[in-house]
N, C-alpha and C. Protein backbone atom coordinates (compact mmCIF):
# COMPACT_ATOMS: atom_id res chain seq x y z
N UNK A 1 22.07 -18.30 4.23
CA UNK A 1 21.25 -17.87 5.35
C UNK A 1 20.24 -16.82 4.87
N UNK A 2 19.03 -17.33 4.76
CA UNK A 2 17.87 -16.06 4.80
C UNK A 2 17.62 -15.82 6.18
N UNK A 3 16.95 -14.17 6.59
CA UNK A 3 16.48 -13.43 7.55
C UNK A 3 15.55 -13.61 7.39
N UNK A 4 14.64 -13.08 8.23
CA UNK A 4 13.24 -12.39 8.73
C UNK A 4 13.22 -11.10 8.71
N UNK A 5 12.21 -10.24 8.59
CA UNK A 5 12.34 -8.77 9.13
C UNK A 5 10.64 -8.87 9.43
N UNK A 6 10.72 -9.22 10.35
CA UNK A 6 8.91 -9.08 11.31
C UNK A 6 8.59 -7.55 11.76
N UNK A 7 7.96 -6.94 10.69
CA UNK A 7 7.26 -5.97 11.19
C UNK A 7 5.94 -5.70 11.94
N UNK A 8 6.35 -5.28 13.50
CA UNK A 8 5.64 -4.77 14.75
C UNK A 8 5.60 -3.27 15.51
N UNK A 9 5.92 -2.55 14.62
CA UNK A 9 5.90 -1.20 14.77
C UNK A 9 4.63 -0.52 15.03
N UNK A 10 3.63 -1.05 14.82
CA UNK A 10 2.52 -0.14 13.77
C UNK A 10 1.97 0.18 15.58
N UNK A 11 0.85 1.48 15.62
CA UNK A 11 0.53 1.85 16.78
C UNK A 11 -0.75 1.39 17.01
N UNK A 12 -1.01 0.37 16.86
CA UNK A 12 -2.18 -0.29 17.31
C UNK A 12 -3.52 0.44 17.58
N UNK A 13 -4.07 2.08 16.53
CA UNK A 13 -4.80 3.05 17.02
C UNK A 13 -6.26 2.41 16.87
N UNK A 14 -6.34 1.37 15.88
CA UNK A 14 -7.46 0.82 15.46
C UNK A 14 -8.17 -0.98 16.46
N UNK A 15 -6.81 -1.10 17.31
CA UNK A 15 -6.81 -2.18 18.29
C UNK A 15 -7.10 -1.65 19.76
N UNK A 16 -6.69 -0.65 19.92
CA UNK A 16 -7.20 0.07 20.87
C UNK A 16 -5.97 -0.94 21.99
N UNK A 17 -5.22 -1.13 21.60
CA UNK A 17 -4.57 -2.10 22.57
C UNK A 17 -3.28 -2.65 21.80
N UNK A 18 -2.19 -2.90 22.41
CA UNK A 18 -0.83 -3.87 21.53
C UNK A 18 -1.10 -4.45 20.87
N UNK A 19 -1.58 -5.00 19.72
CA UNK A 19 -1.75 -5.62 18.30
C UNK A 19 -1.51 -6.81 18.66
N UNK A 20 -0.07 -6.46 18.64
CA UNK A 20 1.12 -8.03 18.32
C UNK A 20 0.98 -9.03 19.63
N UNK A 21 0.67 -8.27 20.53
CA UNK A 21 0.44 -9.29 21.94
C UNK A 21 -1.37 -9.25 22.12
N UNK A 22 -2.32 -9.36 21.26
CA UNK A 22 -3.26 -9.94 21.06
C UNK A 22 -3.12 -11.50 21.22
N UNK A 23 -3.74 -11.93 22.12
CA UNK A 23 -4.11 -13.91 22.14
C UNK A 23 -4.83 -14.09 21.04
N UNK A 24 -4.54 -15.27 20.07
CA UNK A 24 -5.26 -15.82 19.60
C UNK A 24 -5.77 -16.90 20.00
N UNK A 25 -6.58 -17.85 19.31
CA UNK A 25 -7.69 -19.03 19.97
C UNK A 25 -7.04 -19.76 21.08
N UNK A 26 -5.64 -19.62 20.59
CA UNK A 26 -4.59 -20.37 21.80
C UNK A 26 -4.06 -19.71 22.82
N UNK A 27 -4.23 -18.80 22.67
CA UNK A 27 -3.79 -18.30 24.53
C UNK A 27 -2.38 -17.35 24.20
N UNK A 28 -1.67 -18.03 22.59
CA UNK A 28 -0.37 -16.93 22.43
C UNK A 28 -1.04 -16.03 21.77
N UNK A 29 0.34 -14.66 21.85
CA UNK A 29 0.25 -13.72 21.29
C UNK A 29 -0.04 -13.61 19.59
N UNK A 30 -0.15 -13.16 18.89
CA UNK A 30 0.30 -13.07 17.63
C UNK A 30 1.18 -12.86 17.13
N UNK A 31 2.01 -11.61 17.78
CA UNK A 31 3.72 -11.93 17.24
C UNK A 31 4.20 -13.05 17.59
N UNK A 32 3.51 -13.70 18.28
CA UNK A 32 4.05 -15.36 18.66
C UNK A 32 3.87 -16.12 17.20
N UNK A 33 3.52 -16.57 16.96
CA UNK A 33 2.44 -17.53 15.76
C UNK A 33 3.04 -17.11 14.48
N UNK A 34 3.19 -15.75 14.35
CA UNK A 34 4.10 -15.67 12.74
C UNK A 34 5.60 -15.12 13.33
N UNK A 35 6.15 -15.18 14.64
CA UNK A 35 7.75 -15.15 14.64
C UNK A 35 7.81 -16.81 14.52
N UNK A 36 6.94 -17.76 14.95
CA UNK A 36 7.39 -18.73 15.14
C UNK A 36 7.33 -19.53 13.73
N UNK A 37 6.51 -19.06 12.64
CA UNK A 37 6.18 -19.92 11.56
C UNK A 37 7.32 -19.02 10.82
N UNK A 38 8.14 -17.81 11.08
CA UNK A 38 9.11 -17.82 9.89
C UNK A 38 10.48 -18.67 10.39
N UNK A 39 10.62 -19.21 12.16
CA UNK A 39 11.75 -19.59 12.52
C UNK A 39 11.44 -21.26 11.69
N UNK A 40 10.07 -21.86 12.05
CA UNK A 40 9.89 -23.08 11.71
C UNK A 40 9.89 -23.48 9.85
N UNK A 41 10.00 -22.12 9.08
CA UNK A 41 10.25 -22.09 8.09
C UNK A 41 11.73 -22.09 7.34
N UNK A 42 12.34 -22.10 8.23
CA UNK A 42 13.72 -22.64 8.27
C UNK A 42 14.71 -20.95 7.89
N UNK A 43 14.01 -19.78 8.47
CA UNK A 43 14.36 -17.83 8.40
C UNK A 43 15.31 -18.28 9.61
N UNK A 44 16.26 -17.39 9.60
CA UNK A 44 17.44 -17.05 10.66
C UNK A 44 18.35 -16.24 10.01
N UNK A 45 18.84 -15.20 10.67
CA UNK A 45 18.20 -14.76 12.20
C UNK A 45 16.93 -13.71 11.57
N UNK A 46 16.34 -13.65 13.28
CA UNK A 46 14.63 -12.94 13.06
C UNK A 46 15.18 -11.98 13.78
N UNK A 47 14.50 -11.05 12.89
CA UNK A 47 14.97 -9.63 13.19
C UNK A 47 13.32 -9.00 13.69
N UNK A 48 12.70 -8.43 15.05
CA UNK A 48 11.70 -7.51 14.90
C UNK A 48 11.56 -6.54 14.82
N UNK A 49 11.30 -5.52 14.22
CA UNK A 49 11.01 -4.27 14.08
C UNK A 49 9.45 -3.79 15.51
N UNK A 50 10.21 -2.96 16.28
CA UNK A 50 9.08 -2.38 17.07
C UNK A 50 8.89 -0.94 17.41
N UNK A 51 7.69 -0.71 17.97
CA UNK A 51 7.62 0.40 17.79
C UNK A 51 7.60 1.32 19.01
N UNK A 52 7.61 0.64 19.92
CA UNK A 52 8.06 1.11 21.33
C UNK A 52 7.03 0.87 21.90
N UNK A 53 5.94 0.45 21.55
CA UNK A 53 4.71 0.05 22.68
C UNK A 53 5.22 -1.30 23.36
N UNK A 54 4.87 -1.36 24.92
CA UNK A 54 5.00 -1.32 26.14
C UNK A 54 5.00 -3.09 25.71
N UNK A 55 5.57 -3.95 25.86
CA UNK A 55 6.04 -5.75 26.19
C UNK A 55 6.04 -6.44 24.62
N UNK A 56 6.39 -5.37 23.50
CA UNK A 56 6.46 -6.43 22.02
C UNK A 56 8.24 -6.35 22.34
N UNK A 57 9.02 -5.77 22.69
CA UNK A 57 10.46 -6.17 22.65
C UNK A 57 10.75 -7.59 23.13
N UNK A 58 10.42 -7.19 24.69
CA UNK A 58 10.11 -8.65 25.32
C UNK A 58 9.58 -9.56 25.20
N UNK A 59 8.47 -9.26 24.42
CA UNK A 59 7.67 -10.71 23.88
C UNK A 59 9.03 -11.51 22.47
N UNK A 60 9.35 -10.25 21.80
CA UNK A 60 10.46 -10.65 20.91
C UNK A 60 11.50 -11.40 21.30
N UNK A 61 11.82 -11.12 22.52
CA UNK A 61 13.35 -11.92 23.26
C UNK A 61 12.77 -12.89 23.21
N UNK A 62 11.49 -13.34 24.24
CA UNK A 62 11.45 -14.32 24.44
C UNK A 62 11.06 -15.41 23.71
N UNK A 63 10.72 -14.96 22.50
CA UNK A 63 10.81 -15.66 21.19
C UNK A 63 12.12 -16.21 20.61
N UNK A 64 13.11 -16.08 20.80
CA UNK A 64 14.03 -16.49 20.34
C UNK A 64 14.91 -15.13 19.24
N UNK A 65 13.86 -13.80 19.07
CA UNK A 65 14.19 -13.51 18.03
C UNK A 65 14.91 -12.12 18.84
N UNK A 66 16.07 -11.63 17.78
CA UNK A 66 15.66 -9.96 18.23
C UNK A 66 15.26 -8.64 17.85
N UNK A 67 15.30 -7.99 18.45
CA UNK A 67 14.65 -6.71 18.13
C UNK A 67 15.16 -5.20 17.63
N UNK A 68 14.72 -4.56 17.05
CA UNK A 68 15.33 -3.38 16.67
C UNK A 68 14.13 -2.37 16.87
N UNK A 69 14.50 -1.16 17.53
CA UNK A 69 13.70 -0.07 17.45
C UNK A 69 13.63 0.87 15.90
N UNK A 70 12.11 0.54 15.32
CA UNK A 70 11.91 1.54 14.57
C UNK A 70 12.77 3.12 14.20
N UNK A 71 12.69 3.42 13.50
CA UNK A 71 13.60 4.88 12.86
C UNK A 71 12.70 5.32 13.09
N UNK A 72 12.31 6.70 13.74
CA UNK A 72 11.33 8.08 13.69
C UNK A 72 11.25 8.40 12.28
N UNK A 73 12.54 8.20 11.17
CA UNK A 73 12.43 9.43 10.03
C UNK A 73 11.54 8.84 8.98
N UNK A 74 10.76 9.53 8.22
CA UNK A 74 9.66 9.26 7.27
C UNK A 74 8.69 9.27 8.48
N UNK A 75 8.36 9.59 9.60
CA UNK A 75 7.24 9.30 10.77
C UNK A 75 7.06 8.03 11.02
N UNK A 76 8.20 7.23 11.66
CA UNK A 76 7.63 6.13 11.90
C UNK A 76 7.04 5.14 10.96
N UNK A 77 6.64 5.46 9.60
CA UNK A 77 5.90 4.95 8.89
C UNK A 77 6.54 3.27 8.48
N UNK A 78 5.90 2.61 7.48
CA UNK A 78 6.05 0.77 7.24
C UNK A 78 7.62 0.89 6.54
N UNK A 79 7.61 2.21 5.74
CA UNK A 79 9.34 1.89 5.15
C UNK A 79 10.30 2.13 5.94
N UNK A 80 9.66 3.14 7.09
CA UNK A 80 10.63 3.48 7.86
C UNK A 80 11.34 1.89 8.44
N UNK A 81 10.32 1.17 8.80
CA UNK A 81 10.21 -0.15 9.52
C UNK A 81 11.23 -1.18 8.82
N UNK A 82 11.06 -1.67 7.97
CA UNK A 82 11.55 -2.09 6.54
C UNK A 82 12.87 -1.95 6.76
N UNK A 83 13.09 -0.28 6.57
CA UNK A 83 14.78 -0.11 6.35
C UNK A 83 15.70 -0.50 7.74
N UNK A 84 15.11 -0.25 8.96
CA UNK A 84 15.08 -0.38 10.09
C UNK A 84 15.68 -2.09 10.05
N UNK A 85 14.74 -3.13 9.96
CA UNK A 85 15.08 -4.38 9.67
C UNK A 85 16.61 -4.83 8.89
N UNK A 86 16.29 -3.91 7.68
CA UNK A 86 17.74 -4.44 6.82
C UNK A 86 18.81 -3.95 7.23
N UNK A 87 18.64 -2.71 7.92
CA UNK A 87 19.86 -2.23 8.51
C UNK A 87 20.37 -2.76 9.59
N UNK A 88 19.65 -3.49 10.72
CA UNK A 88 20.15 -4.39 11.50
C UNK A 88 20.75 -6.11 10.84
N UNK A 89 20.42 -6.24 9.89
CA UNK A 89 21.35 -7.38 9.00
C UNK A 89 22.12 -7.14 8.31
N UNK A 90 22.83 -5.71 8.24
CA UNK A 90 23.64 -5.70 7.38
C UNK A 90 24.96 -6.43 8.05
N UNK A 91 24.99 -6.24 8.95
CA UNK A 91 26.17 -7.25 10.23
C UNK A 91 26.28 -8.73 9.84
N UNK A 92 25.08 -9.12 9.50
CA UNK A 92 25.00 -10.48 9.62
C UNK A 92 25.52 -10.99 8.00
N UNK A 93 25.40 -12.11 7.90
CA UNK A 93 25.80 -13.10 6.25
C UNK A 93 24.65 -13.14 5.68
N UNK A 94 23.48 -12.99 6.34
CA UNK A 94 22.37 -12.97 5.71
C UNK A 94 22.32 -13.15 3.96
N UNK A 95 22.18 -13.43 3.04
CA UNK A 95 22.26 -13.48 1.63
C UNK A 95 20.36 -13.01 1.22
N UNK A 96 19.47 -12.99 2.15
CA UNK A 96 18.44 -12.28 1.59
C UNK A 96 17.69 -12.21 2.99
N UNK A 97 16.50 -11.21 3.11
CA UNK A 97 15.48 -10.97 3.98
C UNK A 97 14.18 -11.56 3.43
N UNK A 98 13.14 -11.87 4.12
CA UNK A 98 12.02 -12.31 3.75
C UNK A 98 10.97 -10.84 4.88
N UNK A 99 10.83 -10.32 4.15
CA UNK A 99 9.90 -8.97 5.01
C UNK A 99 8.35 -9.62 5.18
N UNK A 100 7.96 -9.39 6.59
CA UNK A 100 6.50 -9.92 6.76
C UNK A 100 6.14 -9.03 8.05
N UNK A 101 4.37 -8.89 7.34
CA UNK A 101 3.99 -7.89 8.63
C UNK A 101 3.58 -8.92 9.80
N UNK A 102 3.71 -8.37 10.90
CA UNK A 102 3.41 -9.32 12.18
C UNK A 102 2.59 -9.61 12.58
N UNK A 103 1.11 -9.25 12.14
CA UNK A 103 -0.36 -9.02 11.95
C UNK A 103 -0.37 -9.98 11.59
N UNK A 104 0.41 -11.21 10.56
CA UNK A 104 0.12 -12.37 9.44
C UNK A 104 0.06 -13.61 10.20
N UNK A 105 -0.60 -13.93 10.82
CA UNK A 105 0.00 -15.11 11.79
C UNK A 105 -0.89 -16.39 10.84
N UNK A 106 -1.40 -16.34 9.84
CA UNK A 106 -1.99 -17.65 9.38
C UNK A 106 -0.88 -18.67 8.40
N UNK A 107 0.17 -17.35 7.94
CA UNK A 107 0.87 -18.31 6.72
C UNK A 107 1.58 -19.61 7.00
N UNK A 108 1.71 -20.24 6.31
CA UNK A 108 2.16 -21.62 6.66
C UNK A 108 3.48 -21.74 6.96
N UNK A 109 4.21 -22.30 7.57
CA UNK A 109 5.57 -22.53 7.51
C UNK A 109 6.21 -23.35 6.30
N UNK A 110 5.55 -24.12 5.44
CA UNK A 110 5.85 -25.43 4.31
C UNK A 110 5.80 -23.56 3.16
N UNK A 111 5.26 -22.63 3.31
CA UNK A 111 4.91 -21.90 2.53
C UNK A 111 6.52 -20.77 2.82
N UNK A 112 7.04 -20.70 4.22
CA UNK A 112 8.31 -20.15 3.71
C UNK A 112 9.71 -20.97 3.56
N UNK A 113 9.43 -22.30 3.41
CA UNK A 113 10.59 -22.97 3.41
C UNK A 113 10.37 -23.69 1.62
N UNK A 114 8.86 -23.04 0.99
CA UNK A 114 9.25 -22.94 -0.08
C UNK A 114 9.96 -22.04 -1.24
N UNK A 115 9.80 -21.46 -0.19
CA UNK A 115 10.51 -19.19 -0.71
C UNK A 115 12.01 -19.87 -0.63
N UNK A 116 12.09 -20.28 0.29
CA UNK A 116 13.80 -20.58 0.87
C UNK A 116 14.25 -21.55 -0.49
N UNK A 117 13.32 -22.53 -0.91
CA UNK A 117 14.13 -23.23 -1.52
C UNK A 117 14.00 -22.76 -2.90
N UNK A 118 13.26 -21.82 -3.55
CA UNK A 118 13.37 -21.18 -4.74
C UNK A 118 14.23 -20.16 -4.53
N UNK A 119 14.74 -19.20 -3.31
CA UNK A 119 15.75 -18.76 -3.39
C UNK A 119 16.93 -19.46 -3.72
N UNK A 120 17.38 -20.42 -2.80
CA UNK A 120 18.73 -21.47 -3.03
C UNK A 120 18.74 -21.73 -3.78
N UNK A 121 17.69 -22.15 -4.81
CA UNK A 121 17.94 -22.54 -6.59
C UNK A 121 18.26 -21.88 -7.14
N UNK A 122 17.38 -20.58 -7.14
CA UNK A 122 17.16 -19.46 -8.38
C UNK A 122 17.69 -18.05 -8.05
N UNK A 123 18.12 -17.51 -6.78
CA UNK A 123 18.54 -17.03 -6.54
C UNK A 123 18.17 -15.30 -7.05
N UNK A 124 16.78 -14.96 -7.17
CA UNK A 124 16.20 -14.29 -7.11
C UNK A 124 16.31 -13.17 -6.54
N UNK A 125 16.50 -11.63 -7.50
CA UNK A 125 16.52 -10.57 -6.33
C UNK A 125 15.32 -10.29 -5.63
N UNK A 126 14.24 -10.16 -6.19
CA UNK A 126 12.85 -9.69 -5.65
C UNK A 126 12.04 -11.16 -5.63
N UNK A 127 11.33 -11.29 -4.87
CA UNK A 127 10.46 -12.69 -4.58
C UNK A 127 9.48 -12.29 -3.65
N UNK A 128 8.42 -13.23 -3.95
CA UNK A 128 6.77 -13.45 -2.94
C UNK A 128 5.96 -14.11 -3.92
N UNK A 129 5.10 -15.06 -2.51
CA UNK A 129 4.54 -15.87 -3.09
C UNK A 129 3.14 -14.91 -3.22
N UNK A 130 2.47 -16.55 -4.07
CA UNK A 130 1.00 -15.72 -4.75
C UNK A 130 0.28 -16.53 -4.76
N UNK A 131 -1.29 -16.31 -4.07
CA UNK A 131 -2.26 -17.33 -4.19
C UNK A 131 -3.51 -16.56 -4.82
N UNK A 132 -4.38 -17.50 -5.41
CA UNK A 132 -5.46 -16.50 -5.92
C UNK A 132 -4.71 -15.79 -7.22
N UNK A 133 -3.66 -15.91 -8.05
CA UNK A 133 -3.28 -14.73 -8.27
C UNK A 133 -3.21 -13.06 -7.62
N UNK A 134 -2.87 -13.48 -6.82
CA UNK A 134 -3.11 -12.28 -5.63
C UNK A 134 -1.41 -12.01 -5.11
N UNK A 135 -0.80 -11.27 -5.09
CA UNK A 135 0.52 -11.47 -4.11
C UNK A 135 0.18 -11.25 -2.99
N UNK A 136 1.42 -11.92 -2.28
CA UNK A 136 1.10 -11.61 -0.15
C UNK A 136 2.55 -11.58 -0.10
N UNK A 137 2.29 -11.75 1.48
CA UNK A 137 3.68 -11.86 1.77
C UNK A 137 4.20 -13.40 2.68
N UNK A 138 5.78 -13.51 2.96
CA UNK A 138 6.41 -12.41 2.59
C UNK A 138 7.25 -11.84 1.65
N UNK A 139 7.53 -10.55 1.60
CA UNK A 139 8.18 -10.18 0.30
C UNK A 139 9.58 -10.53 0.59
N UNK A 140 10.71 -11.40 -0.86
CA UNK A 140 11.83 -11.39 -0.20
C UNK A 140 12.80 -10.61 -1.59
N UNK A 141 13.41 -10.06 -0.35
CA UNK A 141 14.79 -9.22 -0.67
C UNK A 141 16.12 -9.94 -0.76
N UNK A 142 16.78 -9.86 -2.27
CA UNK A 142 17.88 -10.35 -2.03
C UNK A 142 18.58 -9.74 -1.67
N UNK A 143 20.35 -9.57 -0.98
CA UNK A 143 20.88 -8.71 -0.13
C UNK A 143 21.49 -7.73 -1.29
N UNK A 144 21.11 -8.19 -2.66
CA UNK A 144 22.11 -7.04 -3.79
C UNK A 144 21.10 -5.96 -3.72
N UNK A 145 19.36 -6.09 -3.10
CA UNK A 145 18.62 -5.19 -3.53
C UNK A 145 18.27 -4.32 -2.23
N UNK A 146 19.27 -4.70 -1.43
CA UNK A 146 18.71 -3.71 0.31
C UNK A 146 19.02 -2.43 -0.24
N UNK A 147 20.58 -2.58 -0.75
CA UNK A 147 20.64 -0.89 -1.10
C UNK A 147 19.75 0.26 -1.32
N UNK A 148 18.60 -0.52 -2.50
CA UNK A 148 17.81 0.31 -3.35
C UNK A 148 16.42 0.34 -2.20
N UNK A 149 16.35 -0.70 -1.66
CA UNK A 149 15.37 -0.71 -0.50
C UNK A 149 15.56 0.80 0.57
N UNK A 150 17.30 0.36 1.01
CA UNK A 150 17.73 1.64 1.93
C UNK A 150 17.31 3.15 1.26
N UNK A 151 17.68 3.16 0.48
CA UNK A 151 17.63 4.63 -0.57
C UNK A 151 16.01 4.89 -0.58
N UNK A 152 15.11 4.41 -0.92
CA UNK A 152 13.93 5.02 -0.66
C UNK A 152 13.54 5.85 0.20
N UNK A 153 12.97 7.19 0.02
CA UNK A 153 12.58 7.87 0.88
C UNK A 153 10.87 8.42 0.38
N UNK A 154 10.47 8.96 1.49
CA UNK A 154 8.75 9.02 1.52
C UNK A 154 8.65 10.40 0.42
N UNK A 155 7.65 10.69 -0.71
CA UNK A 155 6.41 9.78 -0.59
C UNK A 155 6.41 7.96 -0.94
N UNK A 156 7.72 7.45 -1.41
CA UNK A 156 8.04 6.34 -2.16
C UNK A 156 8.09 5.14 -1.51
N UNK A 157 6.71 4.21 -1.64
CA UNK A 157 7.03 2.78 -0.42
C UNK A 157 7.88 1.92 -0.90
N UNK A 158 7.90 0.48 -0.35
CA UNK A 158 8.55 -0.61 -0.52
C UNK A 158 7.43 -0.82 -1.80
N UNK A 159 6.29 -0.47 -1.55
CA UNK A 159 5.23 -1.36 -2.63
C UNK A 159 5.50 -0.85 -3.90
N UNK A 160 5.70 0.78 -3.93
CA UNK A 160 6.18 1.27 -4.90
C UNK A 160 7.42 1.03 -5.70
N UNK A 161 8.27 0.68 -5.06
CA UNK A 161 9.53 -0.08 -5.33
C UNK A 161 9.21 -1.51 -6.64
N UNK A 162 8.36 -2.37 -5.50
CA UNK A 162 8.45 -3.52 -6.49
C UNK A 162 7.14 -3.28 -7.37
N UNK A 163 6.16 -2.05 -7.62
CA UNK A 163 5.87 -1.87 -8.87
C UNK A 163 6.68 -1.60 -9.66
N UNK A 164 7.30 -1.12 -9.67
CA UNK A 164 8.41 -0.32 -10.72
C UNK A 164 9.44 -1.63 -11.45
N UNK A 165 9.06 -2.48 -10.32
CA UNK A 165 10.13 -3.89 -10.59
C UNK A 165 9.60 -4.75 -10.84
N UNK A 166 8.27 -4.61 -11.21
CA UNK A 166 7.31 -6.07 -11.01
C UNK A 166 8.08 -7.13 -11.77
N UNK A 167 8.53 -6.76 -12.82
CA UNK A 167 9.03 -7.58 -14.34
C UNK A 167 10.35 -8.61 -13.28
N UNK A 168 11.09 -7.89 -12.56
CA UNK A 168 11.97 -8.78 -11.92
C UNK A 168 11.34 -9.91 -10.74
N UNK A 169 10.21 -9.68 -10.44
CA UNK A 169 10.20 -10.12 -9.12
C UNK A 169 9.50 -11.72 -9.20
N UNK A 170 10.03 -12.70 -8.87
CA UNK A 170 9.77 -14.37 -9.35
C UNK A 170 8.88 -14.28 -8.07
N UNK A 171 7.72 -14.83 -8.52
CA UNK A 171 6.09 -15.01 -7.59
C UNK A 171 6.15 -16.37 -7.54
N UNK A 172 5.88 -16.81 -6.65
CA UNK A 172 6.31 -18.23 -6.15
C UNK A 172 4.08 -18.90 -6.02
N UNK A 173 3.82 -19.82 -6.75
CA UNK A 173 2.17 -19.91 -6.59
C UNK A 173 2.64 -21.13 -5.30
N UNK A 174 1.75 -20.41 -4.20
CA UNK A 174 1.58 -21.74 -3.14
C UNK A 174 0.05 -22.06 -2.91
N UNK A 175 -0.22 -22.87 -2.39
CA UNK A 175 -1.52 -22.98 -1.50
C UNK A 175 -1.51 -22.56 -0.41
N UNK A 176 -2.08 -21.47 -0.37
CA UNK A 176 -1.66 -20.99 1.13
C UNK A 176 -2.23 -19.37 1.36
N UNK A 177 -3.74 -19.40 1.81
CA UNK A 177 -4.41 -18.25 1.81
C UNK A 177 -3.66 -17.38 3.00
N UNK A 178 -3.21 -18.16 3.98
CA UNK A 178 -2.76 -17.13 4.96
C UNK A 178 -1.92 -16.00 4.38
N UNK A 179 -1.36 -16.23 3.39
CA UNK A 179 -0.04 -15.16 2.78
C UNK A 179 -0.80 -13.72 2.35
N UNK A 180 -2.32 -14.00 2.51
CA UNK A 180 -3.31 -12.45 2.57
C UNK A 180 -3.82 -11.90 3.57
N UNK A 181 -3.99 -13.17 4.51
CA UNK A 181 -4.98 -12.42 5.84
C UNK A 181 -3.90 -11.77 6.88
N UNK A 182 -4.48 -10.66 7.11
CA UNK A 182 -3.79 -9.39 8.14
C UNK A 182 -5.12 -9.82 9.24
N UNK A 183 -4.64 -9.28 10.42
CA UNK A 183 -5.65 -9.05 11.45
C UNK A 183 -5.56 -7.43 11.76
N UNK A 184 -5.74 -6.87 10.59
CA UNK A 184 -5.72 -5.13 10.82
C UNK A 184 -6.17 -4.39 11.23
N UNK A 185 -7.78 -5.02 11.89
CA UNK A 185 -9.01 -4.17 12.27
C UNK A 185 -9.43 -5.19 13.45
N UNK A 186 -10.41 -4.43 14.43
CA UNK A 186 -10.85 -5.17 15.60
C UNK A 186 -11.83 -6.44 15.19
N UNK A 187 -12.65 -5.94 13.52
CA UNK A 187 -13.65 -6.98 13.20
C UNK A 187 -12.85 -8.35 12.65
N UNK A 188 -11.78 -7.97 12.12
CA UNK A 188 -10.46 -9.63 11.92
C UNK A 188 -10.71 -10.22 12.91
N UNK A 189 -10.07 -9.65 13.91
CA UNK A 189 -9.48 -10.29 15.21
C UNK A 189 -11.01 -11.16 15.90
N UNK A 190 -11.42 -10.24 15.95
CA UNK A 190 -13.02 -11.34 16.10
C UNK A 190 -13.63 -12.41 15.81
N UNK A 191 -13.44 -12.27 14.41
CA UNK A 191 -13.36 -12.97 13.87
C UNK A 191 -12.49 -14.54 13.87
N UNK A 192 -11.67 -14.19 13.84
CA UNK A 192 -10.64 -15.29 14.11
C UNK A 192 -10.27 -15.66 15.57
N UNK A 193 -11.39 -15.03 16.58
CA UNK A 193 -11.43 -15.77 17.40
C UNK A 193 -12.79 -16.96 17.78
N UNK A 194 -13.69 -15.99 16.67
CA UNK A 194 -14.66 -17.26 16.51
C UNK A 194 -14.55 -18.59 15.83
N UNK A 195 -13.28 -18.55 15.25
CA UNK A 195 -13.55 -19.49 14.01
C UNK A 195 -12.44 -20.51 14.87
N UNK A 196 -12.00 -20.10 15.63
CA UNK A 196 -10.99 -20.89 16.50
C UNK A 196 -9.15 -20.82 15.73
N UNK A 197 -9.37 -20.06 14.66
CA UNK A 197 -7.98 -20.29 14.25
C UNK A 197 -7.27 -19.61 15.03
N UNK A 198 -5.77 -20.69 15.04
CA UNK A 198 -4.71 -20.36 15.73
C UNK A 198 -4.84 -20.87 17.28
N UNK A 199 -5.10 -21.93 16.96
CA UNK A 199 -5.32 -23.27 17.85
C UNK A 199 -3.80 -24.25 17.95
């Protein structure tokens, strides 16, 4: 069993509005579109990370997935988020997490059910795929490496982590630009509502 850990925390200061419950070309949300491409990627259980702004829990239920409230310590910040996620699977059998920000709604689903099946082969502690020579996400965690995940504390990210580890971490090459595009800024989102993606 691989997880999810959908990170939706972030305070939307640059959206001026809930991020994750942004419509895209289709009328859903965005935490819609990438909770649904890590369930259709064959991830269970989906774990969301939120941040207490006002209908992403609920949008989470009604996704199928559930939710965990963000940790205050480190300020709220993306590791805070992170550890937040793994610590709600430690309950579960989970054997690895696949961490993805919730902003990502383009990646493919054929793109995490190929993570899944280079995990089940190879059994990888650190993993993410790579297009462009570029890494994206999502990043996956095997469950021997939450520990070292948990133990991080700020100034020290997750990103910092798998620099330090790069040498371990098996990069999976897909076709599949979505594993870069964030909708992080109001000019994304615009964007990608002109172009019609997420139809």
């Amino acid at each position: 069993m691989i997880a999810a850990v959908v990170l939706a925390a972030g305070r939307s200061t640059r959206m001026g509005r809930p991020k994750m419950l942004l419509p895209l070309a289709d009328g859903r949300p965005m935490l819609a579109h990438t909770v649904e491409t890590m369930a259709r990627g064959g991830l269970q259980p989906l774990v969301v990370v939120t941040g207490g702004e006002a209908g992403v829990a609920e949008a989470a239920e009604a996704l199928g997935a559930e939710w965990v409230q963000a940790s205050d310590e480190g300020g709220g910040d993306m590791l805070a988020s992170i550890q937040s996620g793994l610590r709600a699977l430690e309950g579960t059998p989970a054997e690895a997490a696949m961490v993805v920000p919730g902003d990502m709604p383009f990646i493919r689903p054929t793109t995490i059910r190929t993570l899944v099946q280079v995990f089940v082969s190879d059994r990888p502690r650190l993993m993410a795929p790579s297009y462009a020579r570029r890494r994206g996400h999502p990043v996956g965690l095997a469950r021997e490496a939450w520990p070292e995940a948990l133990a991080l504390a700020p100034p020290h990210s997750l990103r910092d982590y798998l620099r330090e580890r790069s040498r371990e971490i098996r990069y999976v090459v897909v076709d599949d630009p979505g594993i870069l595009k964030d909708l992080d800024r109001p000019d994304d989102y615009e964007r990608t509502l002109e172009s019609g993606k997420g139809r």
